[in-house]
C-alpha atoms as a PDB file:
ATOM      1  CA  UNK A   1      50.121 -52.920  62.489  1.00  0.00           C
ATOM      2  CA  UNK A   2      53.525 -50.695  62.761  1.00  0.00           C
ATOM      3  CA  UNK A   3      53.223 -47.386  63.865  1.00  0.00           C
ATOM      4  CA  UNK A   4      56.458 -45.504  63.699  1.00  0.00           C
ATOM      5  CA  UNK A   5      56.664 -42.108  65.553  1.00  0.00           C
ATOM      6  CA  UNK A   6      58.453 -39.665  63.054  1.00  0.00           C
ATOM      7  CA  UNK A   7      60.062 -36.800  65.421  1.00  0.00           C
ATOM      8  CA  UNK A   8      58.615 -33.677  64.795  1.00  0.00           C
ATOM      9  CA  UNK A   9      54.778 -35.274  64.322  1.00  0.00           C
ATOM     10  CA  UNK A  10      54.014 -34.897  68.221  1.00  0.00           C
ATOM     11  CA  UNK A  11      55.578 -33.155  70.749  1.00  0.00           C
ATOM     12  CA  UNK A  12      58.052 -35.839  72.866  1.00  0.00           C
ATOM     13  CA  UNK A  13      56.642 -37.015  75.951  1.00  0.00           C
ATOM     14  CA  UNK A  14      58.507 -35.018  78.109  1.00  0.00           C
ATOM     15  CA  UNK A  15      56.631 -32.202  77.084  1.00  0.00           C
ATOM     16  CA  UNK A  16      53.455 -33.126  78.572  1.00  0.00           C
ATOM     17  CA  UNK A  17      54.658 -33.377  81.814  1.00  0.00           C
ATOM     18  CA  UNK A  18      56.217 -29.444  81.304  1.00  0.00           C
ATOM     19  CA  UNK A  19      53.055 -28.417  79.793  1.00  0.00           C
ATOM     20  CA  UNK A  20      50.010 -30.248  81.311  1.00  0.00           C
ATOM     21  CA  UNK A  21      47.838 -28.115  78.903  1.00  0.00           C
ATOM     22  CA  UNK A  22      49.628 -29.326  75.466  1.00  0.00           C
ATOM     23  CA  UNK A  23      47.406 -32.154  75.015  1.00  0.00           C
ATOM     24  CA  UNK A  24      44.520 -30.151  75.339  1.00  0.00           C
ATOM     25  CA  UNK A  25      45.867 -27.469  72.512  1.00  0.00           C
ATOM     26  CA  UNK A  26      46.644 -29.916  70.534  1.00  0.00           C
ATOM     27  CA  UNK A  27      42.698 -31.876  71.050  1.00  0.00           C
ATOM     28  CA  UNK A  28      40.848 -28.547  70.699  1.00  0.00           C
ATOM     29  CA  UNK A  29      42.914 -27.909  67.361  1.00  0.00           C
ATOM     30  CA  UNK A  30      42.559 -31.128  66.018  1.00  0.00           C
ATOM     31  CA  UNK A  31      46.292 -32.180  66.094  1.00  0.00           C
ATOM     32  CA  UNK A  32      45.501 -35.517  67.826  1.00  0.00           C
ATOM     33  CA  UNK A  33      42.303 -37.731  66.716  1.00  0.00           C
ATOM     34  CA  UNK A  34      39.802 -37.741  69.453  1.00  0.00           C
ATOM     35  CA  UNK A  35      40.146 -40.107  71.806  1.00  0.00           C
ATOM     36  CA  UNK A  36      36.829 -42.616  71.807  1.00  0.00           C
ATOM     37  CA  UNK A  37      36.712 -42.810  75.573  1.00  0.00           C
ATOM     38  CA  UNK A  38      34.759 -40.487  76.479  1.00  0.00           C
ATOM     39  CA  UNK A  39      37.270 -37.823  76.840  1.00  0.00           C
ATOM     40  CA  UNK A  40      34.965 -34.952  75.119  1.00  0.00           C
ATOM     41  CA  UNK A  41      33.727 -33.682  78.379  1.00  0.00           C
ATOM     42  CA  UNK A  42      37.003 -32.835  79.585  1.00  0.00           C
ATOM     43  CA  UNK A  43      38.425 -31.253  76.488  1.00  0.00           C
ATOM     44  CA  UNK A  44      35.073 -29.216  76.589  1.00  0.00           C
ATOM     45  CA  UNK A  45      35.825 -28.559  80.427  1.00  0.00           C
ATOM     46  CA  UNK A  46      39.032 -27.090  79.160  1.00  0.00           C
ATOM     47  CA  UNK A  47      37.439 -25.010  76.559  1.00  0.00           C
ATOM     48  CA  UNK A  48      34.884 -23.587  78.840  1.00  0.00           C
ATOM     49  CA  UNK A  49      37.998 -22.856  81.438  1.00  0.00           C
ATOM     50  CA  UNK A  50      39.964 -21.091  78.525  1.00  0.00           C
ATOM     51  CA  UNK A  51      36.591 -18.399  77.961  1.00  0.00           C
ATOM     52  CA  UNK A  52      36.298 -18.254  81.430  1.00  0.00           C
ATOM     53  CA  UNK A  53      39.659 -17.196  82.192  1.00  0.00           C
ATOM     54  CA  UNK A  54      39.809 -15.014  78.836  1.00  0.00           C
ATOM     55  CA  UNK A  55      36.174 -13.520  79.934  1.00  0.00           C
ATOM     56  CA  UNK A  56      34.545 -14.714  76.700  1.00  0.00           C
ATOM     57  CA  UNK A  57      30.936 -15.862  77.507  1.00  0.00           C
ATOM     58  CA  UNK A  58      29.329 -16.851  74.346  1.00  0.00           C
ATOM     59  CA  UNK A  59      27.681 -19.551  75.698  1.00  0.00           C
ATOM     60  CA  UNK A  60      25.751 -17.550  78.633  1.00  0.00           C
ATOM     61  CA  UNK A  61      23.049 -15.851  76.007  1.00  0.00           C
ATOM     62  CA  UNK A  62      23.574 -19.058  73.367  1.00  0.00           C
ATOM     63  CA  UNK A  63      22.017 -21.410  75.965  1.00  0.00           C
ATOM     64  CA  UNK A  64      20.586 -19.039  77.997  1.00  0.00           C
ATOM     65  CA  UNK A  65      22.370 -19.425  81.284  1.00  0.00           C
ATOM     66  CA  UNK A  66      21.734 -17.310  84.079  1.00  0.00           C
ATOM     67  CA  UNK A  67      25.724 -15.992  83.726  1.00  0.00           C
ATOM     68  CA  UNK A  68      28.915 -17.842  83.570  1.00  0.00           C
ATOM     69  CA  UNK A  69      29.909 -20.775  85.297  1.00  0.00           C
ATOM     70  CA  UNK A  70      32.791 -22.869  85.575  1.00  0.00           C
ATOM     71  CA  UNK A  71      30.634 -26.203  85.882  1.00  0.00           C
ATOM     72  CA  UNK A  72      30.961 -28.067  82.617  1.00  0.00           C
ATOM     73  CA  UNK A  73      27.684 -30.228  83.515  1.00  0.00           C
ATOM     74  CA  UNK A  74      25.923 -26.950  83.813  1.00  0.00           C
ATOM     75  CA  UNK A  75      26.364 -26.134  80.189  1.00  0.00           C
ATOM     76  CA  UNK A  76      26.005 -29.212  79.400  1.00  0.00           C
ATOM     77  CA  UNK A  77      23.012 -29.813  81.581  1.00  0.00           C
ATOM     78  CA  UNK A  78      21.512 -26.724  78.882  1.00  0.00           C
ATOM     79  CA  UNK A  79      21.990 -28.883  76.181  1.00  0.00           C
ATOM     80  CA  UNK A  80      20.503 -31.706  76.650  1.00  0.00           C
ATOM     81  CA  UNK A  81      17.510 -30.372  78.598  1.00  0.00           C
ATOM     82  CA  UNK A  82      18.721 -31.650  82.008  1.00  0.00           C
ATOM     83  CA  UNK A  83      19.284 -35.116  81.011  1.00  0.00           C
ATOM     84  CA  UNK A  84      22.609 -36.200  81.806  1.00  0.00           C
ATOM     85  CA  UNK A  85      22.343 -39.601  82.749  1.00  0.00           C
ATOM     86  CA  UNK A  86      23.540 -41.317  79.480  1.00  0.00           C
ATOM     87  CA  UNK A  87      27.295 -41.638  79.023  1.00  0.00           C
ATOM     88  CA  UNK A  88      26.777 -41.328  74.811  1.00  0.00           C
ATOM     89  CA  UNK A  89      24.097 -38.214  75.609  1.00  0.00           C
ATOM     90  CA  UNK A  90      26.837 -36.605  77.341  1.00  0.00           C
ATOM     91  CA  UNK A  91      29.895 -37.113  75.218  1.00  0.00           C
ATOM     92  CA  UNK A  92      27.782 -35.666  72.092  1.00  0.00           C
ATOM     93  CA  UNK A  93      26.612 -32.717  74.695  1.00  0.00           C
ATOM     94  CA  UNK A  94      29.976 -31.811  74.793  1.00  0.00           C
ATOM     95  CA  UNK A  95      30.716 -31.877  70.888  1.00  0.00           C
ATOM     96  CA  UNK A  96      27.789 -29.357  70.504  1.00  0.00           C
ATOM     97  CA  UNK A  97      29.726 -27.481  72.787  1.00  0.00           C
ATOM     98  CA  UNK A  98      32.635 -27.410  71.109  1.00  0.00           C
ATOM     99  CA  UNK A  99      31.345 -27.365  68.056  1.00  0.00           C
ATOM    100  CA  UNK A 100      29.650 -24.144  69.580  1.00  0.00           C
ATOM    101  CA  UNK A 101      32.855 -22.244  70.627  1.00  0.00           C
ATOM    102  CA  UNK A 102      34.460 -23.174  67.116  1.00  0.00           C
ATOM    103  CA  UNK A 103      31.474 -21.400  64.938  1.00  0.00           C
ATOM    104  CA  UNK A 104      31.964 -18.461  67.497  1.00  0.00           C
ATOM    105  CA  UNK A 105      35.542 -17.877  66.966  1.00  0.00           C
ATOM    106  CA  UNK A 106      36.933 -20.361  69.503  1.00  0.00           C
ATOM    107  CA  UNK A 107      40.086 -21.199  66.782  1.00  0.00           C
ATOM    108  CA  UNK A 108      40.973 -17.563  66.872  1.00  0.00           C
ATOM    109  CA  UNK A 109      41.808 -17.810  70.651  1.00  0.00           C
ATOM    110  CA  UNK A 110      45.524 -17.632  71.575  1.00  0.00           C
ATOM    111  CA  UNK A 111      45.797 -20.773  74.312  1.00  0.00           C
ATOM    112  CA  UNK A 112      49.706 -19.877  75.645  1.00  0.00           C
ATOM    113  CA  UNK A 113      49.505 -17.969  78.168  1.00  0.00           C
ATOM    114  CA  UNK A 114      51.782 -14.845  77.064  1.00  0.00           C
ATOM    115  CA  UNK A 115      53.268 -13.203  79.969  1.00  0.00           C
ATOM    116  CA  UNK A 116      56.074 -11.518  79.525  1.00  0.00           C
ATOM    117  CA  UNK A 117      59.563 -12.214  81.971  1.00  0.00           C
ATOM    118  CA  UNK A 118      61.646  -8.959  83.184  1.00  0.00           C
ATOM    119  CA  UNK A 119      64.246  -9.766  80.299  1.00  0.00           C
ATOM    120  CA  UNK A 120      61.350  -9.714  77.670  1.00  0.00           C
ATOM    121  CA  UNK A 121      59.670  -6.587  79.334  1.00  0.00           C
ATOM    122  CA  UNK A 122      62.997  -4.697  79.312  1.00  0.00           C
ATOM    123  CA  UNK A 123      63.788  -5.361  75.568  1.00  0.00           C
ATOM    124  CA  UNK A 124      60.345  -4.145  74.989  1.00  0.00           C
ATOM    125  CA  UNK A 125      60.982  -1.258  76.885  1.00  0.00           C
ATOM    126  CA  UNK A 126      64.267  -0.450  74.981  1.00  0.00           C
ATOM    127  CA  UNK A 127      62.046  -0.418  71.809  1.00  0.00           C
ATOM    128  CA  UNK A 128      59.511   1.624  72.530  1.00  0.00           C
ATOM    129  CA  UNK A 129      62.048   3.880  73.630  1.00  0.00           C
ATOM    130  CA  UNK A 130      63.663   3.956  69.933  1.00  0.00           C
END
């Protein structure tokens, strides 16, 4: 089997190193096929950390949690009734998950953080101004 990398497809590798998030955006928005080792619980870590930080809680009153948390096994812990010990029980805990966050509007979610820099802020300024 060939595989040929066509620029432009995925971001170089370079860019992963600038943006440690990137390969996260790109799992939660199905740019890059899931990865079959286990690696749903972290893109479902990330996914919790990204409401967290942008103080969207769906998934306190969906699975009844006693408020927000940033401990992924919590929520999972919720969906499988507390059993967590199964490797395959998890990984498909943290699909509901994200198949959770998706059906309430996860997709609509900017990911970048969008601070603006002085320069920006000024030329913003300037056209309010106008």
């Amino acid at each position: 089997i060939w595989l040929i990398d066509t620029p432009g497809l995925l971001p170089p590798t370079a860019a992963f190193a600038i943006d440690p998030e990137l390969y996260f955006k790109l799992r939660v928005n199905g740019q890059m096929d899931d990865a079959p080792d286990g690696d749903s619980v972290r893109v479902a870590d990330y996914v919790l950390w990204k409401c967290n930080r942008k103080e969207w809680f769906f998934y306190v009153d969906e699975l009844k949690l006693d408020g927000p948390t940033d401990d992924i096994m919590e929520v999972l812990g919720k969906i499988t009734n507390g059993d967590l010990g199964d490797k395959y029980k998890l990984a498909k805990a943290a699909w509901v998950f994200l198949e959770l966050s998706h059906e309430h509007g996860f997709e609509s979610m900017v990911l970048d953080d969008l601070e603006l820099d002085d320069e920006d802020e000024k030329a913003l300024e300037g056209r309010r101004a106008m």
